[in-house]
C-alpha atoms as a PDB file:
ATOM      1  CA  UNK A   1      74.591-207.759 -98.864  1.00  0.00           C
ATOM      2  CA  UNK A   2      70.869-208.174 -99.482  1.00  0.00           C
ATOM      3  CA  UNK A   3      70.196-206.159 -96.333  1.00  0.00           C
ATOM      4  CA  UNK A   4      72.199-203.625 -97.232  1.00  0.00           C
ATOM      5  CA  UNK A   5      70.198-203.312-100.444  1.00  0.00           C
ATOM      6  CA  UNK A   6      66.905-203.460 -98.627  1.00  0.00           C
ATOM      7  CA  UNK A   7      68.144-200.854 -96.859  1.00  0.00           C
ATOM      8  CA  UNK A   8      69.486-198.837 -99.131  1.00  0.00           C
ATOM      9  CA  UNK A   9      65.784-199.087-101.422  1.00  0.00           C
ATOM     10  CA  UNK A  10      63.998-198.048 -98.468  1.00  0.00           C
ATOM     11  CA  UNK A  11      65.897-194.954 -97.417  1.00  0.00           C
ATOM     12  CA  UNK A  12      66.269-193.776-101.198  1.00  0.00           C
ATOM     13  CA  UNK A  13      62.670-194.618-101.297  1.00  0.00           C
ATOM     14  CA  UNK A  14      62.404-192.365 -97.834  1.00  0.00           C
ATOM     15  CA  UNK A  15      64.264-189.125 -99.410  1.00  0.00           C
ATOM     16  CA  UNK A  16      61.611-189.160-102.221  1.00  0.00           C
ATOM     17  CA  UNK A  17      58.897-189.131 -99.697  1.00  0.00           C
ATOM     18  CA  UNK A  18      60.556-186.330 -97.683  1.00  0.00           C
ATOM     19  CA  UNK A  19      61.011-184.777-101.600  1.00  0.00           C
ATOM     20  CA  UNK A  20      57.486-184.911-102.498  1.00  0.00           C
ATOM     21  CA  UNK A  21      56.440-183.450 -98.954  1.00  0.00           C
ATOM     22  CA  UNK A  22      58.462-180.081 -99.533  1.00  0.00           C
ATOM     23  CA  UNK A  23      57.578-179.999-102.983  1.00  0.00           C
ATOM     24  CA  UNK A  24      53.794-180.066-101.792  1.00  0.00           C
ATOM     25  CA  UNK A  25      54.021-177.984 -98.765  1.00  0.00           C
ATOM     26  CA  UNK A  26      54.547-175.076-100.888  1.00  0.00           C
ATOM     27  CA  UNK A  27      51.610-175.986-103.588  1.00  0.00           C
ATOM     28  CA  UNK A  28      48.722-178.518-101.795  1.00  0.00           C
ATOM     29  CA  UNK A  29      46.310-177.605 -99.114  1.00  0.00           C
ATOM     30  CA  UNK A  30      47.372-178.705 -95.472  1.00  0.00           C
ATOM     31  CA  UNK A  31      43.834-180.373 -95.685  1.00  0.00           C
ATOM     32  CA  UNK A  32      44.559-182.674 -98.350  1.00  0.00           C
ATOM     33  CA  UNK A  33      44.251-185.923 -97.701  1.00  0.00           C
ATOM     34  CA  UNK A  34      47.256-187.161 -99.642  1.00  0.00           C
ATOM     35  CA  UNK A  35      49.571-183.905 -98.118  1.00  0.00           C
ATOM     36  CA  UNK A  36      48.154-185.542 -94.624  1.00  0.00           C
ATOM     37  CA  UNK A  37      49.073-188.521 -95.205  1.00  0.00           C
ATOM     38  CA  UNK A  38      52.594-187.733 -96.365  1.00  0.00           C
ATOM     39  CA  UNK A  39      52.982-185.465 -93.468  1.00  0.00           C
ATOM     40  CA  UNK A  40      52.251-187.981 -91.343  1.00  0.00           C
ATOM     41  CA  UNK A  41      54.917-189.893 -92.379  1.00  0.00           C
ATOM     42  CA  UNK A  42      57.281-187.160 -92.534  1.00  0.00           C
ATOM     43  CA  UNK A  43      56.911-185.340 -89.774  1.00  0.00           C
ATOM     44  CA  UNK A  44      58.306-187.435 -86.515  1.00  0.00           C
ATOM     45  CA  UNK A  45      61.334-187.323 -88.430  1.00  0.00           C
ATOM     46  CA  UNK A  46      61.373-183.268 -89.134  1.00  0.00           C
ATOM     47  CA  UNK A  47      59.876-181.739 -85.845  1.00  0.00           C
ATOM     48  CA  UNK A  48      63.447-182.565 -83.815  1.00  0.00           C
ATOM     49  CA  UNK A  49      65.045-180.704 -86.662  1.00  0.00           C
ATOM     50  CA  UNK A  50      62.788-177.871 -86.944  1.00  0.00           C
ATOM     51  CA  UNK A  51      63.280-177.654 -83.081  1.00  0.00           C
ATOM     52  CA  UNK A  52      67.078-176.993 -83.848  1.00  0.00           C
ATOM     53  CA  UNK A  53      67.080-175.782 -87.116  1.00  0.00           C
ATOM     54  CA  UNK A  54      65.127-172.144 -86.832  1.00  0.00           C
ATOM     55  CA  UNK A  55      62.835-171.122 -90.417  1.00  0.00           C
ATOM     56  CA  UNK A  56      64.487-168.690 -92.723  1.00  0.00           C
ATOM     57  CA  UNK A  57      61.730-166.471 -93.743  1.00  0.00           C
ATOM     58  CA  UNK A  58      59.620-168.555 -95.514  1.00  0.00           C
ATOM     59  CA  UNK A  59      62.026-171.096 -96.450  1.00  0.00           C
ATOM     60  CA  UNK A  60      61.881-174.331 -94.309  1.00  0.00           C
ATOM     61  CA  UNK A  61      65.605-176.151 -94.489  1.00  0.00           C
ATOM     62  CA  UNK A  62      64.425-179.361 -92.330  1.00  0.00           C
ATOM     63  CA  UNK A  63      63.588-181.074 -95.446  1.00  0.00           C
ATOM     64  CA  UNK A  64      67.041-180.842 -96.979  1.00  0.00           C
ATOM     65  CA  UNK A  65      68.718-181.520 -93.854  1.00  0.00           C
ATOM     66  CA  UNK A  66      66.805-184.535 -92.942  1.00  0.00           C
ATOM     67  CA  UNK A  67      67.837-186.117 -96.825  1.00  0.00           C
ATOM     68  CA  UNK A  68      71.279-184.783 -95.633  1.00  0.00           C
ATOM     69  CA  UNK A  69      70.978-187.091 -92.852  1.00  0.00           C
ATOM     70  CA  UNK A  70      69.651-189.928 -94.676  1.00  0.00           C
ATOM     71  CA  UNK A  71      72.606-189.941 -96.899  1.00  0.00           C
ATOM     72  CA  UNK A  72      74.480-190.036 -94.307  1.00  0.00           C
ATOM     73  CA  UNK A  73      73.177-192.958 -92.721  1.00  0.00           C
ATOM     74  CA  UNK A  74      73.150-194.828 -95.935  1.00  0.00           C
ATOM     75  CA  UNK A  75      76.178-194.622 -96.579  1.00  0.00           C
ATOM     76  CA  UNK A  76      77.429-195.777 -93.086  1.00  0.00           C
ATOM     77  CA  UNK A  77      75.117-198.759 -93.175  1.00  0.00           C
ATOM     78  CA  UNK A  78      76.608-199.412 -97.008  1.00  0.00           C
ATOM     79  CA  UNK A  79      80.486-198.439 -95.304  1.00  0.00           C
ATOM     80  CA  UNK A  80      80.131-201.059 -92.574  1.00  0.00           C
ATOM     81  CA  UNK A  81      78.409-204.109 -94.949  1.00  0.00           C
ATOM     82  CA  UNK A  82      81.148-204.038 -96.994  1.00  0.00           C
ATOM     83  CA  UNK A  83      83.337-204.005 -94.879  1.00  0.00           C
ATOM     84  CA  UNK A  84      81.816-206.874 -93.178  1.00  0.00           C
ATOM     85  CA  UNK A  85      81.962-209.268 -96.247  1.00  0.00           C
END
């Protein structure tokens, strides 16, 4: 069950990161060093979404599909420890 925790900290922790990137897309300079960073991070995860998922004006929905996803996932990997034990 430890796992399980671990990896629910790290995707919760994961969905904030993916948070704080939209949130500073919108007000932070691409140039940024912190903004680069995050995107960095981000990014390999939202670029095969955004391939699928087309922009809506200005709006960018990758972001809330890819937490979307991560739910998803965590609650699977949660689903299939407990059952387990």
């Amino acid at each position: 069950m430890l796992l399980a925790q671990i990896i629910h900290r790290l995707i919760q922790f994961f969905v904030l990161v993916v948070l704080i990137q939209a949130i500073l897309s919108y007000f932070v300079d691409p140039y940024n060093p912190v903004r680069r960073w995050i995107d960095r991070l981000v990014n390999p995860f939202l670029v095969p979404i955004r391939r699928v998922l087309p922009t809506v004006g200005i709006f960018d929905f990758s972001p809330l599909v890819l937490i979307i996803l991560l739910q998803i996932l965590d609650a699977i990997i949660i689903w299939i420890f407990t059952s387990l034990l």
